[in-house]
N, C-alpha and C. Protein backbone atom coordinates (compact mmCIF):
# COMPACT_ATOMS: atom_id res chain seq x y z
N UNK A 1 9.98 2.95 -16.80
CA UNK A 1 9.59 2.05 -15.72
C UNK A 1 8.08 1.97 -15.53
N UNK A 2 7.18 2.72 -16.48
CA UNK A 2 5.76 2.37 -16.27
C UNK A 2 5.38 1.08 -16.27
N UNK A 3 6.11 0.36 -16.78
CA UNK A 3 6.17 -1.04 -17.43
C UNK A 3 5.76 -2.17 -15.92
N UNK A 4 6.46 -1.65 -14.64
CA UNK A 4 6.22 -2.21 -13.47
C UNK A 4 4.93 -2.06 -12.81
N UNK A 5 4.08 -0.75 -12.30
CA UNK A 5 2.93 -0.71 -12.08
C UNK A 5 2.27 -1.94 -13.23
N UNK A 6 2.12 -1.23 -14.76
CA UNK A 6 1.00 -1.83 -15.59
C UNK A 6 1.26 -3.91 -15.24
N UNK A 7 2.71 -4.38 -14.93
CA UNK A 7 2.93 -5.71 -14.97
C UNK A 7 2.28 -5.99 -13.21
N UNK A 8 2.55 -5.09 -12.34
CA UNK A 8 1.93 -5.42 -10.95
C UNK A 8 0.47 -5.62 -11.32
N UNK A 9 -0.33 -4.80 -11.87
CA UNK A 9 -1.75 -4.91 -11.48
C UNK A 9 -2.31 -6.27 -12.45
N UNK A 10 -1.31 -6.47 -13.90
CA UNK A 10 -1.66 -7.63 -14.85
C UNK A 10 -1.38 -8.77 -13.33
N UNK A 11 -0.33 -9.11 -13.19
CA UNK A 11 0.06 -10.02 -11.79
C UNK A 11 -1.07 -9.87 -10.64
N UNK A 12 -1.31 -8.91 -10.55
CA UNK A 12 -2.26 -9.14 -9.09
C UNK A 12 -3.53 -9.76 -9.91
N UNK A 13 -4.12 -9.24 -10.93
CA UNK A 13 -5.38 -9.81 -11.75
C UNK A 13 -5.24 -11.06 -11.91
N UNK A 14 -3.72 -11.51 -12.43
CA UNK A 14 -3.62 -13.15 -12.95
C UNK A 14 -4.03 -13.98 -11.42
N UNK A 15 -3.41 -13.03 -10.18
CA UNK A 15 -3.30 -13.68 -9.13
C UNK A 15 -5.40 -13.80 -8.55
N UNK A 16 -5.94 -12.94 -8.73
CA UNK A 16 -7.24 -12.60 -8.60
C UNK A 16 -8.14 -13.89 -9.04
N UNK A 17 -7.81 -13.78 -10.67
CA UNK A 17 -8.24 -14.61 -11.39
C UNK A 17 -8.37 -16.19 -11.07
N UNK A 18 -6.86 -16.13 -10.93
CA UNK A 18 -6.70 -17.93 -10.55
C UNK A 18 -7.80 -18.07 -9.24
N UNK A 19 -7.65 -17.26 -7.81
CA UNK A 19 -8.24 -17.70 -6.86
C UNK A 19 -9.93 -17.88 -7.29
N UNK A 20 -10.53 -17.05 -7.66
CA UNK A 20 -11.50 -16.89 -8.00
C UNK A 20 -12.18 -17.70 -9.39
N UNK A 21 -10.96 -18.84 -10.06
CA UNK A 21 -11.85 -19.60 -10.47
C UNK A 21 -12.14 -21.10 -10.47
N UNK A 22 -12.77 -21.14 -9.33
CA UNK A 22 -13.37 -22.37 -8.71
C UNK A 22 -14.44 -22.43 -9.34
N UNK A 23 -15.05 -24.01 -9.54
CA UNK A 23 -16.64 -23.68 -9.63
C UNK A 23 -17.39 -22.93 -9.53
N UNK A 24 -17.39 -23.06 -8.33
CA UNK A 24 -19.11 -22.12 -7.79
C UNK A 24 -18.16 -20.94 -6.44
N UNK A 25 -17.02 -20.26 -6.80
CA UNK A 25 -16.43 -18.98 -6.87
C UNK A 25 -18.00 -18.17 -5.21
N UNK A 26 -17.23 -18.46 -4.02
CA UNK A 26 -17.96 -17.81 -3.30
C UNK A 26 -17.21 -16.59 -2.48
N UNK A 27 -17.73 -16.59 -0.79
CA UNK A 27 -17.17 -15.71 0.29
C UNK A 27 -15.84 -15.99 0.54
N UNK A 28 -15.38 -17.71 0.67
CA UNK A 28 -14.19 -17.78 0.80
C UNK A 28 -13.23 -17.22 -0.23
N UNK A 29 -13.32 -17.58 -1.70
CA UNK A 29 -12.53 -16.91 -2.55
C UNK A 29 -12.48 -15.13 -2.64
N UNK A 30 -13.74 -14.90 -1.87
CA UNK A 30 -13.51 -13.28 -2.21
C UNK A 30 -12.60 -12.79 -1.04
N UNK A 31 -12.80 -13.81 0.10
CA UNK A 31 -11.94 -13.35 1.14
C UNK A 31 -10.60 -13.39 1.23
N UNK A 32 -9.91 -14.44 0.28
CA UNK A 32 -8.92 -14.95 -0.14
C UNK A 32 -8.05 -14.00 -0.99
N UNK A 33 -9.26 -13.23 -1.83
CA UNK A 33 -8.17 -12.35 -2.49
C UNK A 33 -8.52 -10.88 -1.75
N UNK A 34 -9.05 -10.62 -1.07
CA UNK A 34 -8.73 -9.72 -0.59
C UNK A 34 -7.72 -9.65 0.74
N UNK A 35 -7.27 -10.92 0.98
CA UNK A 35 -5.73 -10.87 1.68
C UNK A 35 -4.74 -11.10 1.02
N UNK A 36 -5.19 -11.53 -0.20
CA UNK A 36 -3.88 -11.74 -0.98
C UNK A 36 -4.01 -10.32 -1.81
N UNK A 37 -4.66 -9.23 -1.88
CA UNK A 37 -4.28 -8.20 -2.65
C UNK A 37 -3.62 -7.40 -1.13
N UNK A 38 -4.34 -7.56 -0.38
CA UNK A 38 -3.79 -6.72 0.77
C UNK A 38 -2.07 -6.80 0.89
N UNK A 39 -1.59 -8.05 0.70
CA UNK A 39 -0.24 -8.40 0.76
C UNK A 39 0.30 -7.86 -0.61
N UNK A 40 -0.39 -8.15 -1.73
CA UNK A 40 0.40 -7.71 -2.68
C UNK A 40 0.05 -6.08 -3.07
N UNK A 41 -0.28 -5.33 -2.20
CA UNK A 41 -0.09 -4.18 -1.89
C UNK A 41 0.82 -3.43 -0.99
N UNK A 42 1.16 -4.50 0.06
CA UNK A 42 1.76 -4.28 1.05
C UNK A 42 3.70 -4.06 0.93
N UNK A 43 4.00 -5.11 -0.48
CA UNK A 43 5.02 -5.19 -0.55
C UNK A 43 6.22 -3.70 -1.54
N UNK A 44 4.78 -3.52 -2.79
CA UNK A 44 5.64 -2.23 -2.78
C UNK A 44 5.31 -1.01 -1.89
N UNK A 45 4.59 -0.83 -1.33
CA UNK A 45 4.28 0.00 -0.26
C UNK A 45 5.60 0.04 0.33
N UNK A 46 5.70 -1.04 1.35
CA UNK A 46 7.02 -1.13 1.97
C UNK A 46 8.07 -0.52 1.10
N UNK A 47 8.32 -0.58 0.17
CA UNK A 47 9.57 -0.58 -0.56
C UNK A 47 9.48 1.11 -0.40
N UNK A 48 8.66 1.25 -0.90
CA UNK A 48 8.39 3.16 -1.48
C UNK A 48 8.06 4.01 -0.22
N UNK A 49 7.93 3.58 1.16
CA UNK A 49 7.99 3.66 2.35
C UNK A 49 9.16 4.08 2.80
N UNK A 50 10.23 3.51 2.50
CA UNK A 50 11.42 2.99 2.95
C UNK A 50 12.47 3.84 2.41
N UNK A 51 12.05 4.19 0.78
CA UNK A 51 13.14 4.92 -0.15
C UNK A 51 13.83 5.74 0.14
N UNK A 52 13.62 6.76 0.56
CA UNK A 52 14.24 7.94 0.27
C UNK A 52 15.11 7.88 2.07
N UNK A 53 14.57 7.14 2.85
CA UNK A 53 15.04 7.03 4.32
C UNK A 53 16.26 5.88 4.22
N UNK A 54 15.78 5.19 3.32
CA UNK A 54 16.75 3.97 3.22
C UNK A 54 18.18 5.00 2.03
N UNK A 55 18.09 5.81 1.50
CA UNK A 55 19.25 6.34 0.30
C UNK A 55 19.59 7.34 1.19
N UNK A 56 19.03 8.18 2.13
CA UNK A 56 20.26 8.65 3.04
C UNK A 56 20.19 8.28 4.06
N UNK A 57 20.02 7.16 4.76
CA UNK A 57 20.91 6.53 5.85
C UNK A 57 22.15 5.51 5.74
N UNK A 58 21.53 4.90 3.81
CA UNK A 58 22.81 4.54 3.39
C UNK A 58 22.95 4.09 2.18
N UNK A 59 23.51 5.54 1.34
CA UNK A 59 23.91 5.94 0.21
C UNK A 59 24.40 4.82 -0.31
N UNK A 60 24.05 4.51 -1.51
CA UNK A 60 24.62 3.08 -2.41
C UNK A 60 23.86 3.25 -3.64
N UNK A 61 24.19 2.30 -4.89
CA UNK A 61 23.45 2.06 -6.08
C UNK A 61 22.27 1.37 -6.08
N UNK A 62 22.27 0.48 -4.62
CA UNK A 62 21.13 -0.04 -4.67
C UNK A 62 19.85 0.90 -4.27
N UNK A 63 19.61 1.68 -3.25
CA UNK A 63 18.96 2.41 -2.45
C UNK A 63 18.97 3.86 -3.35
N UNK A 64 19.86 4.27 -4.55
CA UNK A 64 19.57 4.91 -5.10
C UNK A 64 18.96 4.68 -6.19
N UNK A 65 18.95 3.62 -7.08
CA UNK A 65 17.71 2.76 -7.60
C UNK A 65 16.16 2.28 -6.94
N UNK A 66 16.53 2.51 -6.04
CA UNK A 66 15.40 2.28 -5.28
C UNK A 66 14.14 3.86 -4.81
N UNK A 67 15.32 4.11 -4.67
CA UNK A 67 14.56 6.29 -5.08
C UNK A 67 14.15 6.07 -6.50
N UNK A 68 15.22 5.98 -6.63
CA UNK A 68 14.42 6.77 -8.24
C UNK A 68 13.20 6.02 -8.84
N UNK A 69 13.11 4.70 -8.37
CA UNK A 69 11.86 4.10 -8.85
C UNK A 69 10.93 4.15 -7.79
N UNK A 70 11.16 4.96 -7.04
CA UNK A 70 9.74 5.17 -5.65
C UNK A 70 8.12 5.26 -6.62
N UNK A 71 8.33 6.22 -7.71
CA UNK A 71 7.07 6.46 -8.40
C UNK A 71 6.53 5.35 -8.61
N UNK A 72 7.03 4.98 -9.34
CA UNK A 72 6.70 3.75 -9.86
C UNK A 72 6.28 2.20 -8.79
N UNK A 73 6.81 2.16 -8.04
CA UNK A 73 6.21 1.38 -6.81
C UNK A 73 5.17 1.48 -6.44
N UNK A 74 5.48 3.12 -6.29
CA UNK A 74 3.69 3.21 -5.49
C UNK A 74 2.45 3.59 -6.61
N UNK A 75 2.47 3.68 -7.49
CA UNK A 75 1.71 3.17 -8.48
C UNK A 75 1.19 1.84 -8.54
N UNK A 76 2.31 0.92 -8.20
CA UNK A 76 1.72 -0.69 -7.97
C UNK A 76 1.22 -0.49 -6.90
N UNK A 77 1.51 -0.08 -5.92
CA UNK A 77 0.39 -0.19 -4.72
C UNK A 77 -0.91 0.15 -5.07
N UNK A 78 -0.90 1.09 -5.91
CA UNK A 78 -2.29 1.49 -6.37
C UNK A 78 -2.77 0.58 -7.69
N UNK A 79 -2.04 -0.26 -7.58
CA UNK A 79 -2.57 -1.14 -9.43
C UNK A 79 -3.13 -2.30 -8.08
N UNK A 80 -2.56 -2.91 -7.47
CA UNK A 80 -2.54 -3.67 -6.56
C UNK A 80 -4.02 -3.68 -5.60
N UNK A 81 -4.28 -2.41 -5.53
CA UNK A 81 -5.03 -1.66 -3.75
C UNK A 81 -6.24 -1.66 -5.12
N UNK A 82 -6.12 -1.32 -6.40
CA UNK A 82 -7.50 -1.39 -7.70
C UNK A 82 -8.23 -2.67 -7.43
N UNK A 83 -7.83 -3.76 -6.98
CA UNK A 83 -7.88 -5.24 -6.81
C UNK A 83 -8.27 -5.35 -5.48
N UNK A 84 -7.89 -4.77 -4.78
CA UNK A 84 -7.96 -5.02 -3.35
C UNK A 84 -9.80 -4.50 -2.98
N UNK A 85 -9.80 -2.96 -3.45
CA UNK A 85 -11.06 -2.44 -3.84
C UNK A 85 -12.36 -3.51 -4.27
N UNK A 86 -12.13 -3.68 -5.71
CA UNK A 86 -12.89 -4.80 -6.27
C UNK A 86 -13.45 -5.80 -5.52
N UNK A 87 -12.15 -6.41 -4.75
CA UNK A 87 -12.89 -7.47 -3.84
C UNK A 87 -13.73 -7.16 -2.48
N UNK A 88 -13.09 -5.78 -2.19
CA UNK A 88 -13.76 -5.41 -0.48
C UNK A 88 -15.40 -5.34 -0.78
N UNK A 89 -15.31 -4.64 -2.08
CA UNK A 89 -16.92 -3.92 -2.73
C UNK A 89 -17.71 -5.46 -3.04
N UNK A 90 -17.27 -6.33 -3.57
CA UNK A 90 -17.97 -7.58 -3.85
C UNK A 90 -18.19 -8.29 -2.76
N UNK A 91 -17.53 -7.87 -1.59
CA UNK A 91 -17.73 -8.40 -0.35
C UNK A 91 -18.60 -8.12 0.22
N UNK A 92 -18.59 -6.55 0.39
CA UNK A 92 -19.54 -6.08 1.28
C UNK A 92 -20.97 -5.69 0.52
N UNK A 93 -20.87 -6.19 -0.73
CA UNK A 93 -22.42 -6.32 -1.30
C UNK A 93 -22.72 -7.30 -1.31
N UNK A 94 -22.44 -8.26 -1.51
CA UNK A 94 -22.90 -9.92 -1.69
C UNK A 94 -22.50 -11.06 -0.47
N UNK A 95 -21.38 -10.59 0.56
CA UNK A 95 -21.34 -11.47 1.71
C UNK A 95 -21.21 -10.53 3.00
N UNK A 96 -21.56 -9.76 2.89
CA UNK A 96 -21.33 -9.30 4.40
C UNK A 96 -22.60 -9.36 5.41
N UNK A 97 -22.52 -9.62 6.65
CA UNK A 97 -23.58 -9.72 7.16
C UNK A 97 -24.38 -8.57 8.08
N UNK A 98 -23.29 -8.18 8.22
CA UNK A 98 -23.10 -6.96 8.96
C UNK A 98 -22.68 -5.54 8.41
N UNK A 99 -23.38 -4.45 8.44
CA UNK A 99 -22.76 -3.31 8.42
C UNK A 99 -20.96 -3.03 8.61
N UNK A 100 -20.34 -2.49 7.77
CA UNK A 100 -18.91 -2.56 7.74
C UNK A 100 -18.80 -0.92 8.84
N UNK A 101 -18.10 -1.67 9.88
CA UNK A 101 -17.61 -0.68 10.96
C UNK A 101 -17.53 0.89 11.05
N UNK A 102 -17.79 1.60 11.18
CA UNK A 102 -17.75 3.55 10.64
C UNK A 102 -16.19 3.50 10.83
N UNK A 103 -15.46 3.06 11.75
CA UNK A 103 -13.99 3.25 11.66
C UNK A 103 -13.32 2.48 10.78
N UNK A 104 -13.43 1.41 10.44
CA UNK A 104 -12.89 0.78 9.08
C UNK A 104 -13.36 1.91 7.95
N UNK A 105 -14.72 1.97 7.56
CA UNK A 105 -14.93 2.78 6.61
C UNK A 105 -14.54 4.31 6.67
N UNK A 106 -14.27 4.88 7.65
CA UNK A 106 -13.47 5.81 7.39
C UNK A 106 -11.95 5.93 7.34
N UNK A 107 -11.07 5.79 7.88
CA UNK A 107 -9.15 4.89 8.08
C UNK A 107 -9.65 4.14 6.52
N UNK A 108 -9.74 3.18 6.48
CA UNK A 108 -10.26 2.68 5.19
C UNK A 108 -10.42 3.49 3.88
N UNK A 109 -11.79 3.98 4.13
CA UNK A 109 -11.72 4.92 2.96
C UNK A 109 -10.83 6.16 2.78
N UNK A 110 -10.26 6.54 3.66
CA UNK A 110 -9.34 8.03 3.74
C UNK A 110 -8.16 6.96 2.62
N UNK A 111 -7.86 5.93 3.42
CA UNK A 111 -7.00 5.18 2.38
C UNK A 111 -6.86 5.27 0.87
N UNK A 112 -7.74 4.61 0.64
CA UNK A 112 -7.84 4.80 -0.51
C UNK A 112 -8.38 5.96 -1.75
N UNK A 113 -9.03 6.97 -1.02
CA UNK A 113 -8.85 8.23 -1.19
C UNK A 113 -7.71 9.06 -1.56
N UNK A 114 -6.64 8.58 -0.71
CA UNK A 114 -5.36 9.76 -0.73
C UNK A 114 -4.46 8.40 -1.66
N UNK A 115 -4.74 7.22 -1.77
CA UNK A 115 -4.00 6.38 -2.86
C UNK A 115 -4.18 6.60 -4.25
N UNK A 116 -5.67 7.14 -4.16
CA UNK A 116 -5.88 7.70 -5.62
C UNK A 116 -5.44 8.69 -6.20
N UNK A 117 -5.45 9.53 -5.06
CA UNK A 117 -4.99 10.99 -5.19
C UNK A 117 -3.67 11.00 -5.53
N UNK A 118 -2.92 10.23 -4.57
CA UNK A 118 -1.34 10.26 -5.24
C UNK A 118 -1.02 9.81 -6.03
N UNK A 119 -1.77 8.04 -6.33
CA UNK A 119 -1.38 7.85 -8.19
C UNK A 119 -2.19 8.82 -9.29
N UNK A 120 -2.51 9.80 -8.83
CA UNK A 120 -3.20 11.12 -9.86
C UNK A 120 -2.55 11.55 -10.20
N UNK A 121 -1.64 11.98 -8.56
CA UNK A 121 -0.72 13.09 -9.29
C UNK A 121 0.67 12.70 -8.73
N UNK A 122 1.04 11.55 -9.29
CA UNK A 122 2.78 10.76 -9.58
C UNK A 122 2.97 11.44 -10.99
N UNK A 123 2.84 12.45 -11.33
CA UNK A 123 3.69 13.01 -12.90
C UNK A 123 4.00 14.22 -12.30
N UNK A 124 5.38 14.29 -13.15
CA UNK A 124 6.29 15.97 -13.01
C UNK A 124 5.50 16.87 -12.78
N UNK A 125 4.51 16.80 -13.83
CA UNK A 125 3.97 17.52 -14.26
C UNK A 125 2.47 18.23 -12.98
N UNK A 126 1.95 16.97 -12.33
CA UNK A 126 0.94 17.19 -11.50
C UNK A 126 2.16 17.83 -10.07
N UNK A 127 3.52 17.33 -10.09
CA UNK A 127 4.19 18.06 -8.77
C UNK A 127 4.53 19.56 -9.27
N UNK A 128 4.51 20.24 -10.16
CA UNK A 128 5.21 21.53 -10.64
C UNK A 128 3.86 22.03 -10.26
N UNK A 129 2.97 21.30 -10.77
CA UNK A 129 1.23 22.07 -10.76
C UNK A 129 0.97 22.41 -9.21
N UNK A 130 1.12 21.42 -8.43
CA UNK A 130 0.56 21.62 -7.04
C UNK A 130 1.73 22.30 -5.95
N UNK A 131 2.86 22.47 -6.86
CA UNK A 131 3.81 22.82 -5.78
C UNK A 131 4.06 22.55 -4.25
N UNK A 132 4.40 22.88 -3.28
CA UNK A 132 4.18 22.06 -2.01
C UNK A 132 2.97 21.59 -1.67
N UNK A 133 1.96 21.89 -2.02
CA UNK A 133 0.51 21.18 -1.85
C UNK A 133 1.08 19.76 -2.02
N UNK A 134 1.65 19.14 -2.94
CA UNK A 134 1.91 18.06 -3.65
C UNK A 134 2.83 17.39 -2.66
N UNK A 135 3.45 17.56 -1.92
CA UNK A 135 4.65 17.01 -0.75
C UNK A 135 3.84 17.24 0.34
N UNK A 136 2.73 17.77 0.71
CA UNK A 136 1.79 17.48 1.80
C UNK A 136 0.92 16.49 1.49
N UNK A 137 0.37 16.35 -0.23
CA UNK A 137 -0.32 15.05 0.09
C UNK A 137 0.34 13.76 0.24
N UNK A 138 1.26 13.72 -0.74
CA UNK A 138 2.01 12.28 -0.80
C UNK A 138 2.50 12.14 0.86
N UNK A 139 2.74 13.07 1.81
CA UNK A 139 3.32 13.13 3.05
C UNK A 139 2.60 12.30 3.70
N UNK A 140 1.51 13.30 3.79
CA UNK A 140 0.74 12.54 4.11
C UNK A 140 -0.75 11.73 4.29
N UNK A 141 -0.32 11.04 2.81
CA UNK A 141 -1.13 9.86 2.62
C UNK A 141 -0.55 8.43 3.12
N UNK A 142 0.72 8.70 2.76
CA UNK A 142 1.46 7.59 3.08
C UNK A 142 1.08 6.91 4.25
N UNK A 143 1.57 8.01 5.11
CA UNK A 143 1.48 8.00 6.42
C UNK A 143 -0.31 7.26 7.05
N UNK A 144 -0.93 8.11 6.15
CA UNK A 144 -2.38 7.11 6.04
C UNK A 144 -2.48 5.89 5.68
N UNK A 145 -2.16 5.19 4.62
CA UNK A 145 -1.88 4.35 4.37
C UNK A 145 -1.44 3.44 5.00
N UNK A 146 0.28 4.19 5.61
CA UNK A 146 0.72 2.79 6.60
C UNK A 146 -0.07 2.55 7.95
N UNK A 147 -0.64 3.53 8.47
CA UNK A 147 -1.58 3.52 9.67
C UNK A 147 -2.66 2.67 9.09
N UNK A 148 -3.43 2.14 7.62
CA UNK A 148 -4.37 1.19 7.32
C UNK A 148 -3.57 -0.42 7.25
N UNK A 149 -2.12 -0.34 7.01
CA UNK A 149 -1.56 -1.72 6.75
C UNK A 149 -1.34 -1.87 7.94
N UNK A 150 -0.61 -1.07 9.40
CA UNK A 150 -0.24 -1.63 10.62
C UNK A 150 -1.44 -2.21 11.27
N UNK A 151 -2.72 -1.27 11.48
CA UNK A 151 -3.96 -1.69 12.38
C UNK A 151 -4.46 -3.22 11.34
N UNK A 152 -4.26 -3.20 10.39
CA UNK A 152 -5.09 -4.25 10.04
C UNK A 152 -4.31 -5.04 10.15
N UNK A 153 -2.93 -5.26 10.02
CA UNK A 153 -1.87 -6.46 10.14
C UNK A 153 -1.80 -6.64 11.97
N UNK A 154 -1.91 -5.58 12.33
CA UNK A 154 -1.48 -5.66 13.79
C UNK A 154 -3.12 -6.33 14.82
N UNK A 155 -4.08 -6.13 14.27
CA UNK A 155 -5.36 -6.77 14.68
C UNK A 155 -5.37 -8.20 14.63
N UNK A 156 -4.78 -8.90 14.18
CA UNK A 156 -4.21 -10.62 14.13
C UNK A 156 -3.40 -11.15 14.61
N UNK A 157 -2.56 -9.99 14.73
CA UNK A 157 -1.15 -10.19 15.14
C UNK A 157 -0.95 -11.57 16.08
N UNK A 158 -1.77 -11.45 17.28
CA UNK A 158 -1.09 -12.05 18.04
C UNK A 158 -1.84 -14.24 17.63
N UNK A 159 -2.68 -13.97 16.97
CA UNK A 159 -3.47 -14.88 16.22
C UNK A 159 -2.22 -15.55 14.89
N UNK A 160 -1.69 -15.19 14.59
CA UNK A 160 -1.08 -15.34 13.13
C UNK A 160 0.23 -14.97 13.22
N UNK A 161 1.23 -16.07 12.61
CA UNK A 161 2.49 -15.66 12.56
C UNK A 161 2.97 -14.55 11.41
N UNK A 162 1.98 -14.93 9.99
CA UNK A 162 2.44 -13.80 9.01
C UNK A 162 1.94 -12.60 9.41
N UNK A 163 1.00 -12.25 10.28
CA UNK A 163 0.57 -11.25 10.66
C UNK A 163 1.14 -10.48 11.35
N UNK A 164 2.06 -11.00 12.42
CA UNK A 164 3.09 -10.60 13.37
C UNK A 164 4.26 -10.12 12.37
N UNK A 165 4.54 -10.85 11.68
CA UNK A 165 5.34 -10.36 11.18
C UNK A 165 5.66 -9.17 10.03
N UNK A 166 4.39 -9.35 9.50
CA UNK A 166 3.99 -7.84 8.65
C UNK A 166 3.56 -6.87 9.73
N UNK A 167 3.61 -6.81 10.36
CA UNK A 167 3.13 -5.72 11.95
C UNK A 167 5.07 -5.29 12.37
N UNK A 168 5.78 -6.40 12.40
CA UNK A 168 7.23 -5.99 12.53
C UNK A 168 7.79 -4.99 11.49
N UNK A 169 7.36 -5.60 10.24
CA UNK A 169 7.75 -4.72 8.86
C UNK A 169 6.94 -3.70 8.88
N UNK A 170 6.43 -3.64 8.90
CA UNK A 170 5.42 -1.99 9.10
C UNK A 170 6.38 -0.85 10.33
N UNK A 171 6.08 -1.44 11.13
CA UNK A 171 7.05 -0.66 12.50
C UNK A 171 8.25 -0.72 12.04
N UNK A 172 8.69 -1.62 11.78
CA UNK A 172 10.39 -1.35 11.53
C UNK A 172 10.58 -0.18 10.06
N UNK A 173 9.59 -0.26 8.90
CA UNK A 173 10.04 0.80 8.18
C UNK A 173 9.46 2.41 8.85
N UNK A 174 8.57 1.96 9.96
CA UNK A 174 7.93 3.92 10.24
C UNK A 174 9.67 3.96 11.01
N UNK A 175 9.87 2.91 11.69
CA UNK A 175 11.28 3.17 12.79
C UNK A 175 12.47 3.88 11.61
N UNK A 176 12.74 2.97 10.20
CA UNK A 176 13.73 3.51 9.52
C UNK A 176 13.20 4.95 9.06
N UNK A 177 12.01 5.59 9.19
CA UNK A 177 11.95 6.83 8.09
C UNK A 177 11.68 8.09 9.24
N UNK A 178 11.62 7.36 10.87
CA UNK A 178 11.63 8.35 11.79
C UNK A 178 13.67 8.47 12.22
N UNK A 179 14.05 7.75 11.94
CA UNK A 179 15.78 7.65 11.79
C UNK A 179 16.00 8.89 11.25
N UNK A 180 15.69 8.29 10.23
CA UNK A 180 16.22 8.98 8.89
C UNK A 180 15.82 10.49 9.18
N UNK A 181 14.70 10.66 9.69
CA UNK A 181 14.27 12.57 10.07
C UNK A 181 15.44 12.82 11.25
N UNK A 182 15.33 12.19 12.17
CA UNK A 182 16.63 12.82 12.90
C UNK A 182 17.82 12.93 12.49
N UNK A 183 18.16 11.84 12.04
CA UNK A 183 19.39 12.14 11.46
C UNK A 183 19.35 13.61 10.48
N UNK A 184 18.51 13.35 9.30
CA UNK A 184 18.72 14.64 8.87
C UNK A 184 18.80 16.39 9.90
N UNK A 185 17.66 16.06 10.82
CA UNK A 185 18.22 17.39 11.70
C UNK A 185 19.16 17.29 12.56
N UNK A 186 19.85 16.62 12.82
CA UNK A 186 21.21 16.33 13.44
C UNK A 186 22.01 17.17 12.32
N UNK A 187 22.17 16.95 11.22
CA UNK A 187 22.59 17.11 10.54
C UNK A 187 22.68 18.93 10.31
């Protein structure tokens, strides 16, 4: 299944590419793909968010296909978030007018920090190495992560219908994977 990351980030590039070739290729196109990588980051996120909460609250072939390719998802988030990068950095060197916020740049950068870190160490091999170290970062990075997709989806929200509604999907998967913990200690 490596085959999905390497085809996400070719797809997000093709998607990059096209926006970005206009003529005279400015702020709007860089801004353009950096909401359109944001989204096409957003979607396996969600998915690999969702996995392991979604296969035991309800066991099936689908949701157990859906585990087992968690790795691999969030790898596209990170083939995806490679793109997303590219454009923030071309942004904030060549159109920004303003100093980029200390709280964006930090939430922000922690982001993509612990995205790197976990597509580092998505092999057997880096989880045997780090032993529970390795289930504290992926824990929580995630968790970082979705705290960078809610505030930034949820800052429009009330401006924007797709915005509202990726602010619903965000909350509704922290809602399915805080389920899913009770249930298991119920259990």
């Amino acid at each position: 299944m490596w085959r999905l990351p390497i085809a996400w980030w070719l797809a997000v590039a093709g998607i990059t590419a096209a926006i970005v070739s206009v003529r005279a290729p400015g702020e709007a196109e860089v801004r353009a793909v950096i909401r359109a990588t944001a989204f096409t980051s957003a979607i396996p996120f969600v998915l690999t968010f969702a996995a392991s909460s979604a296969r035991r609250l309800w066991p099936s072939d689908a949701t157990r296909r859906l585990l087992a390719n968690r790795r691999y998802l969030g790898l596209s988030v990170a083939a995806s978030h490679f793109w997303h990068l590219v454009a923030i950095v071309t942004y904030v060197r060549f159109y920004a007018t303003t100093p980029v916020n200390s709280l964006t740049l930090a939430f922000g950068g922690a982001g993509f920090v612990f995205l790197a870190l976990m597509a580092a160490t998505s092999t057997n091999a880096a989880q045997r190495a780090l032993g529970p170290w390795w289930t504290r970062l992926h824990k929580t990075g995630v968790w970082v992560l979705w705290l960078d997709f809610i505030f930034t989806y949820m800052g429009a929200a009330t401006a924007s219908m797709f915005h509202a509604v990726m602010t619903v999907a965000f909350a509704a998967v922290a809602l399915l994977r805080l389920s899913a913990a009770v249930a298991a200690r119920a259990r």
